[in-house]
PDB file of N, CA and C in Angstrom:
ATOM      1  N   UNK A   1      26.265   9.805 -27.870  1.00  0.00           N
ATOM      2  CA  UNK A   1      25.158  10.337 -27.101  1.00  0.00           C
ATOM      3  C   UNK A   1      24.409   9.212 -26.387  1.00  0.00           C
ATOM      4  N   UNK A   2      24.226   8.195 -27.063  1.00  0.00           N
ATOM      5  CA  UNK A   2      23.639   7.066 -26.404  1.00  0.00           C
ATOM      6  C   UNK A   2      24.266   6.480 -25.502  1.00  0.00           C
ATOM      7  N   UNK A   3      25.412   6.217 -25.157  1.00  0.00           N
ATOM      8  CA  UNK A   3      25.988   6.280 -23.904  1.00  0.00           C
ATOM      9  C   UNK A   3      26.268   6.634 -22.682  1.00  0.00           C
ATOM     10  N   UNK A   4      26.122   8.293 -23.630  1.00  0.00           N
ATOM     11  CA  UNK A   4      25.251   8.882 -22.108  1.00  0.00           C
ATOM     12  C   UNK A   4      24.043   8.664 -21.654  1.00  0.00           C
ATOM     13  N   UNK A   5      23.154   7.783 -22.505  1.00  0.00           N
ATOM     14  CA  UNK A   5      21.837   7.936 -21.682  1.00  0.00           C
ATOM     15  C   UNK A   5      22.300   6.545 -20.771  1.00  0.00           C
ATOM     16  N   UNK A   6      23.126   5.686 -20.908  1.00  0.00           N
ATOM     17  CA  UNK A   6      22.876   4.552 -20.964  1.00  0.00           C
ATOM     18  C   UNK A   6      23.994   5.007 -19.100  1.00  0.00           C
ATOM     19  N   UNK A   7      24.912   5.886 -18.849  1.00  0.00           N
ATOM     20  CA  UNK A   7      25.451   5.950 -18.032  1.00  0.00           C
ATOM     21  C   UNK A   7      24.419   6.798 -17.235  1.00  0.00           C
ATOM     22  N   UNK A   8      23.661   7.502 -17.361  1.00  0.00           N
ATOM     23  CA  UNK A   8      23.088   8.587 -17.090  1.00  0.00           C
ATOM     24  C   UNK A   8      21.790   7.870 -16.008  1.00  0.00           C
ATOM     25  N   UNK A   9      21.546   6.693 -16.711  1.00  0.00           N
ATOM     26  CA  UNK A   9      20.200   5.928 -16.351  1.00  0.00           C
ATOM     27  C   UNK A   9      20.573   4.941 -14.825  1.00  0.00           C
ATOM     28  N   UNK A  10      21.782   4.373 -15.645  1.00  0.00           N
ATOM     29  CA  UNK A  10      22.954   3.830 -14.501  1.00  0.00           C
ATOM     30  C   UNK A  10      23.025   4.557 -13.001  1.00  0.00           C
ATOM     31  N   UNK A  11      23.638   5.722 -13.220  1.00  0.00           N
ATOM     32  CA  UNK A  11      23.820   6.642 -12.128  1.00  0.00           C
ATOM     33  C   UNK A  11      22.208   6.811 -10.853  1.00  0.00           C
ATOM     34  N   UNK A  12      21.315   6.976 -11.861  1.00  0.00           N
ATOM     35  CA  UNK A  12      20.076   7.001 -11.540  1.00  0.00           C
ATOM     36  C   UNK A  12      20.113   5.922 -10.629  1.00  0.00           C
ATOM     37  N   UNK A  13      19.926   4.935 -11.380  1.00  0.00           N
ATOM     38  CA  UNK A  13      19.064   3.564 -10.423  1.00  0.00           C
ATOM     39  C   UNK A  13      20.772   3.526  -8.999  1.00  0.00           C
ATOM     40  N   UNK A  14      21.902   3.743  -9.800  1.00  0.00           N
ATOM     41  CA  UNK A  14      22.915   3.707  -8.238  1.00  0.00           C
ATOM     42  C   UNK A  14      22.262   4.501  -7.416  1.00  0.00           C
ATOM     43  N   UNK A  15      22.046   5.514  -7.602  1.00  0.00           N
ATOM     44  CA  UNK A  15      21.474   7.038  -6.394  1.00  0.00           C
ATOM     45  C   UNK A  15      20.056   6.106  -5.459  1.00  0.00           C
ATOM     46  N   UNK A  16      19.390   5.889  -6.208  1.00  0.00           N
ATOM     47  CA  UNK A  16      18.387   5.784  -6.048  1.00  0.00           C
ATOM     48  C   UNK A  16      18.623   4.193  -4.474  1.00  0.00           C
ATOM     49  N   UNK A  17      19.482   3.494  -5.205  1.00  0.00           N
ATOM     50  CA  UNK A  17      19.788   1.851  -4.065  1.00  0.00           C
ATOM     51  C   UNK A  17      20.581   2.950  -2.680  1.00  0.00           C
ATOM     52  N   UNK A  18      21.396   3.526  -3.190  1.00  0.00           N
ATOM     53  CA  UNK A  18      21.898   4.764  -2.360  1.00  0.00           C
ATOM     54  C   UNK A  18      20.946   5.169  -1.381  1.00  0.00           C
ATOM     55  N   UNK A  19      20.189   5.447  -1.515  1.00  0.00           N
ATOM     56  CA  UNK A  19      19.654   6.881  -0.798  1.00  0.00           C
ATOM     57  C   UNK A  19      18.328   5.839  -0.206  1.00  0.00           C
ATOM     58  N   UNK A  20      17.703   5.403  -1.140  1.00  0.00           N
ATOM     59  CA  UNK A  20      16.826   4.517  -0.560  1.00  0.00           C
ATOM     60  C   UNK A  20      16.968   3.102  -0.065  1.00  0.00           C
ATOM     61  N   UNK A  21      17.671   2.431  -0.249  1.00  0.00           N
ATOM     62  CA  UNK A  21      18.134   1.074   0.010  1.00  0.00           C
ATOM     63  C   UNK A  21      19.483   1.205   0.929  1.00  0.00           C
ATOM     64  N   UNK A  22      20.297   2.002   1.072  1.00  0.00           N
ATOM     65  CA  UNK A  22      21.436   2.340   2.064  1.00  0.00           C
ATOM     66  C   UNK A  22      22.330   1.496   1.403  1.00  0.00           C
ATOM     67  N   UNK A  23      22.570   1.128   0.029  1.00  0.00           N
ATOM     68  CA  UNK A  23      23.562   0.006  -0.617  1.00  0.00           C
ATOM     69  C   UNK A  23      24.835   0.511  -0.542  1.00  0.00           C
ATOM     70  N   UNK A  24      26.028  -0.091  -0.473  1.00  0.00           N
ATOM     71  CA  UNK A  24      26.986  -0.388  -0.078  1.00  0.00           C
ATOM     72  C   UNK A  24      28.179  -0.340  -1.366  1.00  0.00           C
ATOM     73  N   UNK A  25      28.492   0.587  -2.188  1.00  0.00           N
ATOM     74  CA  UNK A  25      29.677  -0.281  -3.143  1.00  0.00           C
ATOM     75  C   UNK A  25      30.263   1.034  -4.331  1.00  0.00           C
ATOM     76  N   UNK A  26      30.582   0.716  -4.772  1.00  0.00           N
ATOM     77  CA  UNK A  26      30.885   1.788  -5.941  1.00  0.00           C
ATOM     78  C   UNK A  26      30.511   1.621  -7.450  1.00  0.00           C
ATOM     79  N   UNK A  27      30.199   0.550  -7.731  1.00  0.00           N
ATOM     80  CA  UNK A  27      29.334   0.102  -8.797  1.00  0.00           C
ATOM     81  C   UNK A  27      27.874  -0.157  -8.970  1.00  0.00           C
ATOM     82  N   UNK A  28      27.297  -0.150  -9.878  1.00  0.00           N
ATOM     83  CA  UNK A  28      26.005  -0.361  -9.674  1.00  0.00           C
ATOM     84  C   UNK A  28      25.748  -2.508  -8.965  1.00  0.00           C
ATOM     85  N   UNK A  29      26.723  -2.710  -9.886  1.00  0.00           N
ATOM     86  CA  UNK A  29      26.750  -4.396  -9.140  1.00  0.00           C
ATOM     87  C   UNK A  29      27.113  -4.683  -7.281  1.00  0.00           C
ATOM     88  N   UNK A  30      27.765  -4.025  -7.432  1.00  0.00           N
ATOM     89  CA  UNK A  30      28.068  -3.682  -5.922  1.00  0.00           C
ATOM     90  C   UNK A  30      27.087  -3.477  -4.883  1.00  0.00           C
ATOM     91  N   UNK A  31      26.435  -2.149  -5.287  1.00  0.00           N
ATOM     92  CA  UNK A  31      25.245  -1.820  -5.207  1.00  0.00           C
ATOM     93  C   UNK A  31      24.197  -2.657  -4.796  1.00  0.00           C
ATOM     94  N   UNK A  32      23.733  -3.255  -5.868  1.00  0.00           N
ATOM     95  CA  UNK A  32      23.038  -4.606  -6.308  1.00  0.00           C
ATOM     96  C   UNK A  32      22.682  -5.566  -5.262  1.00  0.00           C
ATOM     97  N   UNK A  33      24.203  -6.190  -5.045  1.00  0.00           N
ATOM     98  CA  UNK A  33      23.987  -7.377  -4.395  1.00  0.00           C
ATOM     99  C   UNK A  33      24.853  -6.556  -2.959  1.00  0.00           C
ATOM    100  N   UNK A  34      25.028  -5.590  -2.518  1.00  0.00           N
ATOM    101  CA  UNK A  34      24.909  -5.054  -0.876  1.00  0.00           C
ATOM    102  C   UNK A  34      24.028  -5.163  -0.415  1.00  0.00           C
ATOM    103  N   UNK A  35      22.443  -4.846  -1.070  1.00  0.00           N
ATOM    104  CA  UNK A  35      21.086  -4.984  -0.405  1.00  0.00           C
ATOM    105  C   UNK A  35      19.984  -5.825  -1.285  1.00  0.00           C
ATOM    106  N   UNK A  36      20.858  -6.881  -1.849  1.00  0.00           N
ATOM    107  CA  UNK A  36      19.656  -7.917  -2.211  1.00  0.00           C
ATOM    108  C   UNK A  36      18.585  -8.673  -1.774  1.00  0.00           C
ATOM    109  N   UNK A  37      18.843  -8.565  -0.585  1.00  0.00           N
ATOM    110  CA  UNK A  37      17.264  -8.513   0.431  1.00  0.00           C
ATOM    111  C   UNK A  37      16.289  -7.732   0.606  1.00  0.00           C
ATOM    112  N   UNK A  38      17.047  -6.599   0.175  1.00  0.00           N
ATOM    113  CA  UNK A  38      15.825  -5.830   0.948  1.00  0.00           C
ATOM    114  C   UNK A  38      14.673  -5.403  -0.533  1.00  0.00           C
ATOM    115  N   UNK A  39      15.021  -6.270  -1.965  1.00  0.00           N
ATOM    116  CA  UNK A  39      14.173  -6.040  -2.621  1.00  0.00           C
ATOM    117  C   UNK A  39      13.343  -7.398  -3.040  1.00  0.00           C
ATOM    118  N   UNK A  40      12.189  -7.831  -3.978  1.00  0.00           N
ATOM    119  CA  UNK A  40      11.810  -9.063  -3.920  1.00  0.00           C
ATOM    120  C   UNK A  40      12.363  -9.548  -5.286  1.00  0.00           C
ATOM    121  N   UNK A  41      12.553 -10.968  -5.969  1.00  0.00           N
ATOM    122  CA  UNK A  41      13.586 -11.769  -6.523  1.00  0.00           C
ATOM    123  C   UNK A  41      13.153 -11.090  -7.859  1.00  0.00           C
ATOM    124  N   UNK A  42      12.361 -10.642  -8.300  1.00  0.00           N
ATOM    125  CA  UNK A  42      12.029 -10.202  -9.709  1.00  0.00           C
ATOM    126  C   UNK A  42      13.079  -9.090  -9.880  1.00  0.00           C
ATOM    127  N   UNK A  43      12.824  -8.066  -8.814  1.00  0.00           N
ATOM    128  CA  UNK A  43      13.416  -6.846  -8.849  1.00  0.00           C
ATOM    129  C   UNK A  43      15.264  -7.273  -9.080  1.00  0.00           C
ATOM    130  N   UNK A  44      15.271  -7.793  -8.228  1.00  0.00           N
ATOM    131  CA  UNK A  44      16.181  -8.640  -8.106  1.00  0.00           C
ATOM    132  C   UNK A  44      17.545  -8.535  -9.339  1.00  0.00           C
ATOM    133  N   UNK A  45      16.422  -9.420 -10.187  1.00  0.00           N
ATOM    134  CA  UNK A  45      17.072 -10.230 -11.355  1.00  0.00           C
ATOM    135  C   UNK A  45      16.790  -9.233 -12.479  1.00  0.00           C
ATOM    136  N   UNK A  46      15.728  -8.529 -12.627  1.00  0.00           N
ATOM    137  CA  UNK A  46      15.800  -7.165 -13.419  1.00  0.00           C
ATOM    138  C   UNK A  46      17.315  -6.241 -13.009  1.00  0.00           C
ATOM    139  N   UNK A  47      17.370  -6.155 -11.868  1.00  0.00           N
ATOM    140  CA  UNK A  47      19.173  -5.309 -11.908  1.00  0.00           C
ATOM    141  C   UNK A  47      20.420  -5.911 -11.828  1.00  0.00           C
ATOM    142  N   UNK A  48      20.084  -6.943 -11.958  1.00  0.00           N
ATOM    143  CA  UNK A  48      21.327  -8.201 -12.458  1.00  0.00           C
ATOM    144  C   UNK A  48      20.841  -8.349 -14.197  1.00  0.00           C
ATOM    145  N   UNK A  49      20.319  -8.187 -14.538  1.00  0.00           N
ATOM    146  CA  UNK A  49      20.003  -8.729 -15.784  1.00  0.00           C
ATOM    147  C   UNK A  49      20.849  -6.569 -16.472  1.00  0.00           C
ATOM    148  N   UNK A  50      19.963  -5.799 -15.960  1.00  0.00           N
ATOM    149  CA  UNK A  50      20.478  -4.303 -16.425  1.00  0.00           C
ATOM    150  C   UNK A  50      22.204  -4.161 -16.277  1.00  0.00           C
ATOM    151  N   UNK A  51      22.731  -4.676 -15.158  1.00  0.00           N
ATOM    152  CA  UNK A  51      24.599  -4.768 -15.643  1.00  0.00           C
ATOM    153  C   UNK A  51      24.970  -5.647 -16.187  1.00  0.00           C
ATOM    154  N   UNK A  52      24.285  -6.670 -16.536  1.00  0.00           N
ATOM    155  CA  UNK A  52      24.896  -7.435 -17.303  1.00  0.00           C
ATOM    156  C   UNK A  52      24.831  -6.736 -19.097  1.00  0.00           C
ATOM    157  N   UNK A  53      23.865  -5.826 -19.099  1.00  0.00           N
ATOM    158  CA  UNK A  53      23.600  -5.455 -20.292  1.00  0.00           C
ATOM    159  C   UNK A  53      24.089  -4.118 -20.418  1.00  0.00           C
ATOM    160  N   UNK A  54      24.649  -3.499 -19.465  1.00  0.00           N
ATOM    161  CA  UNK A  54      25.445  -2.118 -19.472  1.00  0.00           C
ATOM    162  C   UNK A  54      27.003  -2.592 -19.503  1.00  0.00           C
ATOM    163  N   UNK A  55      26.788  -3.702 -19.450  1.00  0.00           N
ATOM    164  CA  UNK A  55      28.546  -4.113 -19.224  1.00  0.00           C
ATOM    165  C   UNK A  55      28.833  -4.382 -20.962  1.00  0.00           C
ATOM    166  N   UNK A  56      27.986  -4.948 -21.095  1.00  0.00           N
ATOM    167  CA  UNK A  56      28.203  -5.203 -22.799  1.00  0.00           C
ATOM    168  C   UNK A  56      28.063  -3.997 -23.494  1.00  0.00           C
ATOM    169  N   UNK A  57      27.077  -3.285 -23.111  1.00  0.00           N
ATOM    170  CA  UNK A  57      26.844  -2.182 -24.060  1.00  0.00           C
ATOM    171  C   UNK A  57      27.853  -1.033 -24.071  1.00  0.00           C
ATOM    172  N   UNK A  58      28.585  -0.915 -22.465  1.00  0.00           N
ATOM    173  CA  UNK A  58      30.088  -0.282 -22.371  1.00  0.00           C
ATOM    174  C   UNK A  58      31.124  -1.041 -23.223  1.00  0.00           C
ATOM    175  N   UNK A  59      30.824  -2.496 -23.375  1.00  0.00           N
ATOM    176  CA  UNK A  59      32.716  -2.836 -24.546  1.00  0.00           C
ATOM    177  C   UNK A  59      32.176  -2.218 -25.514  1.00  0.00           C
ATOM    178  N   UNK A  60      30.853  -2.458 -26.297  1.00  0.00           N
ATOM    179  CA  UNK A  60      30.497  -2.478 -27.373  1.00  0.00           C
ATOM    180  C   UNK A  60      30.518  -0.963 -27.943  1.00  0.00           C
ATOM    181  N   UNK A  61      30.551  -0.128 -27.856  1.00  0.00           N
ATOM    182  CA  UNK A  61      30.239   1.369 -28.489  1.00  0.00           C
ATOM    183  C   UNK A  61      29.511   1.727 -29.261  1.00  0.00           C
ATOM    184  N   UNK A  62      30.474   0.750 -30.431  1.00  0.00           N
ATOM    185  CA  UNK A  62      30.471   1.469 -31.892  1.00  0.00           C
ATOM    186  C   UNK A  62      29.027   1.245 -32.210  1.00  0.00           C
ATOM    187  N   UNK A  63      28.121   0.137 -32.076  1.00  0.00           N
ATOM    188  CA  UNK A  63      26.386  -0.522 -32.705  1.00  0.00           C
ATOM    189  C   UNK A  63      25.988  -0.094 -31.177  1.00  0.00           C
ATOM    190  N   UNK A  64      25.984   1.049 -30.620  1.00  0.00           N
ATOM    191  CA  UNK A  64      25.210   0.805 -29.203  1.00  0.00           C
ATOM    192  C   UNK A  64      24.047   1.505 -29.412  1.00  0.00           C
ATOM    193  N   UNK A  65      23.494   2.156 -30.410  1.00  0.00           N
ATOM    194  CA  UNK A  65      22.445   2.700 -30.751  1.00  0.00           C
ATOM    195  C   UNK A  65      21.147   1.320 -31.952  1.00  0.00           C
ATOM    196  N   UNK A  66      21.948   0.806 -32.614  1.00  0.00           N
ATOM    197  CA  UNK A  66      21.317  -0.163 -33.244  1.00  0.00           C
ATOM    198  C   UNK A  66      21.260  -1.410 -32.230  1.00  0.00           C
ATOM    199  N   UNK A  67      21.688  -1.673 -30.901  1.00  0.00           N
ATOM    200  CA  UNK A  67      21.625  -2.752 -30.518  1.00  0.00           C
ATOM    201  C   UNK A  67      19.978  -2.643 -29.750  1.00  0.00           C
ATOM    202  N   UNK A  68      19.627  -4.118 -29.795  1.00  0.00           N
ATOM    203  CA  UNK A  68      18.057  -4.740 -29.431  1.00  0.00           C
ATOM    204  C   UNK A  68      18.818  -4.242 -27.148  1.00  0.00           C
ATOM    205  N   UNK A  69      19.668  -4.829 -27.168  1.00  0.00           N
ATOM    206  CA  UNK A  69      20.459  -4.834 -25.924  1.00  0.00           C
ATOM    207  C   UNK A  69      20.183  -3.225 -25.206  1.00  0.00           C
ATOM    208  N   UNK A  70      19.993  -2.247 -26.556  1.00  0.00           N
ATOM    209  CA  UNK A  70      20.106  -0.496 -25.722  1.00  0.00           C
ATOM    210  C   UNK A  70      18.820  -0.584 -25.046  1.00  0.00           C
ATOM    211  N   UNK A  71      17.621  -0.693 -25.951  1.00  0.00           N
ATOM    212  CA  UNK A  71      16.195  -1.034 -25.961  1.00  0.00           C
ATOM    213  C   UNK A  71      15.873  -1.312 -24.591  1.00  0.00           C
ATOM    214  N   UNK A  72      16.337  -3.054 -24.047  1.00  0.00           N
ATOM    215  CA  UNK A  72      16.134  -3.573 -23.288  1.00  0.00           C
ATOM    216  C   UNK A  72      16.315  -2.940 -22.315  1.00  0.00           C
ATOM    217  N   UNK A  73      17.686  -2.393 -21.917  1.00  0.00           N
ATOM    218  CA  UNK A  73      17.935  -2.000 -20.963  1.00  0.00           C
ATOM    219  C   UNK A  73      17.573  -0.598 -20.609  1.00  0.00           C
ATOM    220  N   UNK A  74      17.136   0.556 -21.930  1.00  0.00           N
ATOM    221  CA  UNK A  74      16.036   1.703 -21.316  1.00  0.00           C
ATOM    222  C   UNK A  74      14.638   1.009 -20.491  1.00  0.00           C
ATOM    223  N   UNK A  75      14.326  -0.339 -21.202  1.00  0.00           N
ATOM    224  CA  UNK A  75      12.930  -0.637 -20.521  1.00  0.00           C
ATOM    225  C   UNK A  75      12.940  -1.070 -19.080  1.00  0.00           C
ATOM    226  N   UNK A  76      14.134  -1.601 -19.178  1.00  0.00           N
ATOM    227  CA  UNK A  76      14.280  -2.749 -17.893  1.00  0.00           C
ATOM    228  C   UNK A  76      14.597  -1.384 -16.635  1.00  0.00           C
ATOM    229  N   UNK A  77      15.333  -0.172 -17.351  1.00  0.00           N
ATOM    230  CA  UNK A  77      15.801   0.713 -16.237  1.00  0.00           C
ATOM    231  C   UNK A  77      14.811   1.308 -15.604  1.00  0.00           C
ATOM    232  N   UNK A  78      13.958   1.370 -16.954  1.00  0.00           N
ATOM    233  CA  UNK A  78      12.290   2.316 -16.354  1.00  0.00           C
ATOM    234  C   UNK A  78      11.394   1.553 -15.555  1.00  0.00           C
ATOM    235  N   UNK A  79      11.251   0.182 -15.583  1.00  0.00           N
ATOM    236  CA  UNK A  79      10.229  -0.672 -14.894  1.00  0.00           C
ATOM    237  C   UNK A  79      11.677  -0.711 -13.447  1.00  0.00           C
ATOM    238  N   UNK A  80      12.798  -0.601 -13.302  1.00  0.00           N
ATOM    239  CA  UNK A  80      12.966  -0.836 -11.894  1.00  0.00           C
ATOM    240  C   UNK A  80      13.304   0.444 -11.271  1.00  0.00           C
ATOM    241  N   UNK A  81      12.930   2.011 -11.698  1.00  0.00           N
ATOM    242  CA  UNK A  81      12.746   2.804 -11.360  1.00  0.00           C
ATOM    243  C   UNK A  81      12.110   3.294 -10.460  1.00  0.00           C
ATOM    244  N   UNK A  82      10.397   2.825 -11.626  1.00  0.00           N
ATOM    245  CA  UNK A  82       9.385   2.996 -11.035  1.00  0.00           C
ATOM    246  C   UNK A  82       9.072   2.018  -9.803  1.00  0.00           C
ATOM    247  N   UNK A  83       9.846   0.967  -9.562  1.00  0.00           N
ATOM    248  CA  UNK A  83       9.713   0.161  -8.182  1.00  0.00           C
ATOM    249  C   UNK A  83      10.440   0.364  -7.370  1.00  0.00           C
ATOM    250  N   UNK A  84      11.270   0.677  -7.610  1.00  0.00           N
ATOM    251  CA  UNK A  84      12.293   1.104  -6.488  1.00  0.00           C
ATOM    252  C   UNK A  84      12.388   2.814  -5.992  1.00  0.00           C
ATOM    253  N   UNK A  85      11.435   3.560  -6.177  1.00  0.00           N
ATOM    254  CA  UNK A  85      11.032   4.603  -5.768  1.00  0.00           C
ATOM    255  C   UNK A  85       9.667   4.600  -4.693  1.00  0.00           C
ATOM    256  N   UNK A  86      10.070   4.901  -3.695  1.00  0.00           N
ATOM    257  CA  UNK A  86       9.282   4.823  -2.547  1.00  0.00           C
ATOM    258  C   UNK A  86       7.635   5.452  -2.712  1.00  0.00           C
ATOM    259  N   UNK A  87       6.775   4.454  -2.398  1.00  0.00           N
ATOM    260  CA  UNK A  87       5.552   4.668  -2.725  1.00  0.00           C
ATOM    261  C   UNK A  87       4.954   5.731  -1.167  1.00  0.00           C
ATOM    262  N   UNK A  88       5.748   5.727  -0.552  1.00  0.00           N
ATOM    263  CA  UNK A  88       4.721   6.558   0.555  1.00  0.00           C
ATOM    264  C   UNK A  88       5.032   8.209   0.161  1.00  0.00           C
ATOM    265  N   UNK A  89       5.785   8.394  -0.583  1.00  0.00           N
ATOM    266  CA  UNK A  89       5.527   9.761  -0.873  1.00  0.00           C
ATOM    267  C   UNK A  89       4.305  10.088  -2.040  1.00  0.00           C
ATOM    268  N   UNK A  90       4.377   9.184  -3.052  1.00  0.00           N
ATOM    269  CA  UNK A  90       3.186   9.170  -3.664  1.00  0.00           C
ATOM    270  C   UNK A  90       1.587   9.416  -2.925  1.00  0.00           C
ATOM    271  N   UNK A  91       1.780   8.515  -1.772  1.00  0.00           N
ATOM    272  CA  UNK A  91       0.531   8.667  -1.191  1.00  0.00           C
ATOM    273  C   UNK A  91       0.312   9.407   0.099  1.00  0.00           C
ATOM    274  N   UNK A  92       1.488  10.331   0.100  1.00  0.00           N
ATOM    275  CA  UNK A  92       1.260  11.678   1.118  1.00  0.00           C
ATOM    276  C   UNK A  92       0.274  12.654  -0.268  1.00  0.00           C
ATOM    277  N   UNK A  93       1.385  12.440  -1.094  1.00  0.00           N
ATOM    278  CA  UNK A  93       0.915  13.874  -1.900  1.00  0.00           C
ATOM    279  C   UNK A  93      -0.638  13.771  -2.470  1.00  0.00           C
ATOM    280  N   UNK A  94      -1.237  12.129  -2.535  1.00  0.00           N
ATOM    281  CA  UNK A  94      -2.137  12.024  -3.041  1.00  0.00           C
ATOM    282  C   UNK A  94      -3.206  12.352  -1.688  1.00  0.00           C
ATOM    283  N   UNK A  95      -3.061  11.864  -0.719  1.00  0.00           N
ATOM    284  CA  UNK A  95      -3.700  12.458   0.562  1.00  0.00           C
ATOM    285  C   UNK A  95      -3.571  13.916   0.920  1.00  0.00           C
ATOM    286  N   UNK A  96      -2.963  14.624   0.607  1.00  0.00           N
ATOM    287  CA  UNK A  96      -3.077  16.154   0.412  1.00  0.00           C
ATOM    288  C   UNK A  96      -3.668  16.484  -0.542  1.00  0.00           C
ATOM    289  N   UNK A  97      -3.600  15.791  -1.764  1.00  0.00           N
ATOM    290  CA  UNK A  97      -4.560  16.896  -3.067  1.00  0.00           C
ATOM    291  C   UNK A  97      -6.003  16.793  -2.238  1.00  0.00           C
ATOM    292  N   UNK A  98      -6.402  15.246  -2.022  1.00  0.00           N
ATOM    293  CA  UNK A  98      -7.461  15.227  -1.758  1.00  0.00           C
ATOM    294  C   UNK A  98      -8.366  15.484  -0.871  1.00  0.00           C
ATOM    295  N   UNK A  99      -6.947  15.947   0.075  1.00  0.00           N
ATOM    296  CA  UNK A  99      -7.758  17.071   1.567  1.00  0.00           C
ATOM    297  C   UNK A  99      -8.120  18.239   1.440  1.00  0.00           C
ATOM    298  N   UNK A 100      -6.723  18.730   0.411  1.00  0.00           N
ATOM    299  CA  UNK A 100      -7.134  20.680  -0.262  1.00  0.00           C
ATOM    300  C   UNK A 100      -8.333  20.618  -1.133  1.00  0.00           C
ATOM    301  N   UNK A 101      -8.703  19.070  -1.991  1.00  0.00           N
ATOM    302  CA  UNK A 101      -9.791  19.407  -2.903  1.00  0.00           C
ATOM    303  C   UNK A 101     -10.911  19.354  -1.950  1.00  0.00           C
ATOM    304  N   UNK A 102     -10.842  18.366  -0.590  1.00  0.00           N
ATOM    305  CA  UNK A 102     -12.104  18.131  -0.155  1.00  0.00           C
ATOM    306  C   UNK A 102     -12.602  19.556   0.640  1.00  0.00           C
ATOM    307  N   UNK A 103     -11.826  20.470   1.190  1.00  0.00           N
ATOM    308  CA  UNK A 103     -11.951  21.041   2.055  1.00  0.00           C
ATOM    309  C   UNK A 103     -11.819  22.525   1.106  1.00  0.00           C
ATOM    310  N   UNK A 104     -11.637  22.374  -0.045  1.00  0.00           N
ATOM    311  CA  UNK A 104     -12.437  23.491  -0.950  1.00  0.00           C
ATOM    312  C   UNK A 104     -13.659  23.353  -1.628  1.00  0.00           C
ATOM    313  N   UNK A 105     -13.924  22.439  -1.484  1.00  0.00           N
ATOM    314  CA  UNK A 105     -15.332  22.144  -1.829  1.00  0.00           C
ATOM    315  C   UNK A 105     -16.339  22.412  -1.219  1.00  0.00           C
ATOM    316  N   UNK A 106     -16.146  21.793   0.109  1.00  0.00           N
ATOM    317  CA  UNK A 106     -16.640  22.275   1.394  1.00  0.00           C
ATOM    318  C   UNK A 106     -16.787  23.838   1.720  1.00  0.00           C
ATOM    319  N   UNK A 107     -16.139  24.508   1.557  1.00  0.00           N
ATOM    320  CA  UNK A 107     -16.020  26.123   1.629  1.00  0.00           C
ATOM    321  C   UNK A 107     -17.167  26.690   0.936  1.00  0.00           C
ATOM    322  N   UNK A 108     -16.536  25.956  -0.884  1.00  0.00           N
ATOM    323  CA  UNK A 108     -17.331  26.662  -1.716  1.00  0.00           C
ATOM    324  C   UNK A 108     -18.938  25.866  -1.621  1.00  0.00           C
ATOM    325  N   UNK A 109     -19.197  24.864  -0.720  1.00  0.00           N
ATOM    326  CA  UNK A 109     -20.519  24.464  -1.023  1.00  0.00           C
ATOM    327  C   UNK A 109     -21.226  25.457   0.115  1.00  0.00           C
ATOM    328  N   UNK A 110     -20.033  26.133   1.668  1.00  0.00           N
ATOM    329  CA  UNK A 110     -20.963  26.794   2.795  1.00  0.00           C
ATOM    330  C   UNK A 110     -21.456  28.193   2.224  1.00  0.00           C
ATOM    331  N   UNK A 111     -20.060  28.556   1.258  1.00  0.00           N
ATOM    332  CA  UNK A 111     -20.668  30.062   0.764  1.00  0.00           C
ATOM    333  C   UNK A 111     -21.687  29.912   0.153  1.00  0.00           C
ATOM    334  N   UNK A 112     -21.954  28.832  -0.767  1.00  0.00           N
ATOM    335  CA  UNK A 112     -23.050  28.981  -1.905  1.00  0.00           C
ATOM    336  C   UNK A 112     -24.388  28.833  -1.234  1.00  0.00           C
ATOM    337  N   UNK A 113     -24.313  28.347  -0.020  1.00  0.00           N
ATOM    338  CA  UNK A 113     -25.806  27.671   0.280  1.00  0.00           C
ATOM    339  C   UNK A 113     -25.681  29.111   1.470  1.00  0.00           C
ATOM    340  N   UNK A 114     -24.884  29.521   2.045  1.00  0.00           N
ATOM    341  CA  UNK A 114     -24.800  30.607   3.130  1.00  0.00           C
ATOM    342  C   UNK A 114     -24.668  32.467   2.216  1.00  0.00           C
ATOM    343  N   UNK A 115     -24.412  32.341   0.919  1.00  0.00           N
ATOM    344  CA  UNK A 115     -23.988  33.286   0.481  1.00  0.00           C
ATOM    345  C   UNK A 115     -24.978  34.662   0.485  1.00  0.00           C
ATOM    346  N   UNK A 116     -26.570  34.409   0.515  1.00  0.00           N
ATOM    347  CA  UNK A 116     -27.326  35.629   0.956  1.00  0.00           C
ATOM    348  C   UNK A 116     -27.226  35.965   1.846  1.00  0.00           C
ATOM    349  N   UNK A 117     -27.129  35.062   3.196  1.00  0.00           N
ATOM    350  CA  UNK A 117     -27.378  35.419   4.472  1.00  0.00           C
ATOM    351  C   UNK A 117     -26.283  36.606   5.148  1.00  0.00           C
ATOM    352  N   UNK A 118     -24.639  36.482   4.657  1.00  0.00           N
ATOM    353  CA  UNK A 118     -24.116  36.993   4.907  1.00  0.00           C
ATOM    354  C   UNK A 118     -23.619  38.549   4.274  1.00  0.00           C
ATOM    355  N   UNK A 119     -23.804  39.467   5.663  1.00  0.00           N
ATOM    356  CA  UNK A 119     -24.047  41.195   5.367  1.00  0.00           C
ATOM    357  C   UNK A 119     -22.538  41.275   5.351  1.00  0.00           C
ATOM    358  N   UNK A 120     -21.895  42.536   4.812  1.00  0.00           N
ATOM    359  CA  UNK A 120     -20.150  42.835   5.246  1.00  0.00           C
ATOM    360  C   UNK A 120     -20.616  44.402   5.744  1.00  0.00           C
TER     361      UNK A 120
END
């Protein structure tokens, strides 16, 4: 089962250089170093450091649940997730909550202060 998370997470961060980075390859290493520019050197070396540790954790099988190595590489997958997922959609959606909240507020502050005046 832990293998699947460990391929599962893999697939992820490939899709993700895919679709957002336009990377180039059939492996996640491939991947990797097709668009190693277009991320900065930390990011970098966090997804060089994650196949180097999926490569081991694929010979290895049998301890792939007791290894310190599984650990690492759920953490390392989640911190280059969350960076390599495009921040301008975050801040559409956050500029919409805060237009629907502002502009219901607004409503409910014209009815409340207008709410006798108006006959039906």
């Amino acid at each position: 089962m832990d293998i699947e998370q460990v391929i599962d997470r893999s697939r992820r961060l490939e899709d993700l250089l895919r679709q957002y980075y336009h990377a180039k390859g059939t492996d996640l290493t491939q991947l990797v170093h097709s668009c190693d520019n277009r991320f900065p050197d930390d990011i970098f070396n966090k997804l060089n450091q994650i196949t180097t540790i999926r490569q081991q954790l694929m010979e290895d099988e049998i301890s792939i649940s007791d290894s310190n190595n599984y650990q690492l590489f759920m953490d390392l997958c989640s911190e280059c997730e969350v960076e390599l997922m495009p921040r301008s959609s975050r801040l559409v959606w956050g500029v919409a909550v805060v237009l629907l909240g502002g502009i219901t507020l607004a409503a409910l502050g014209f009815y409340f202060y207008n709410w006798q005046h108006i006959t039906l």
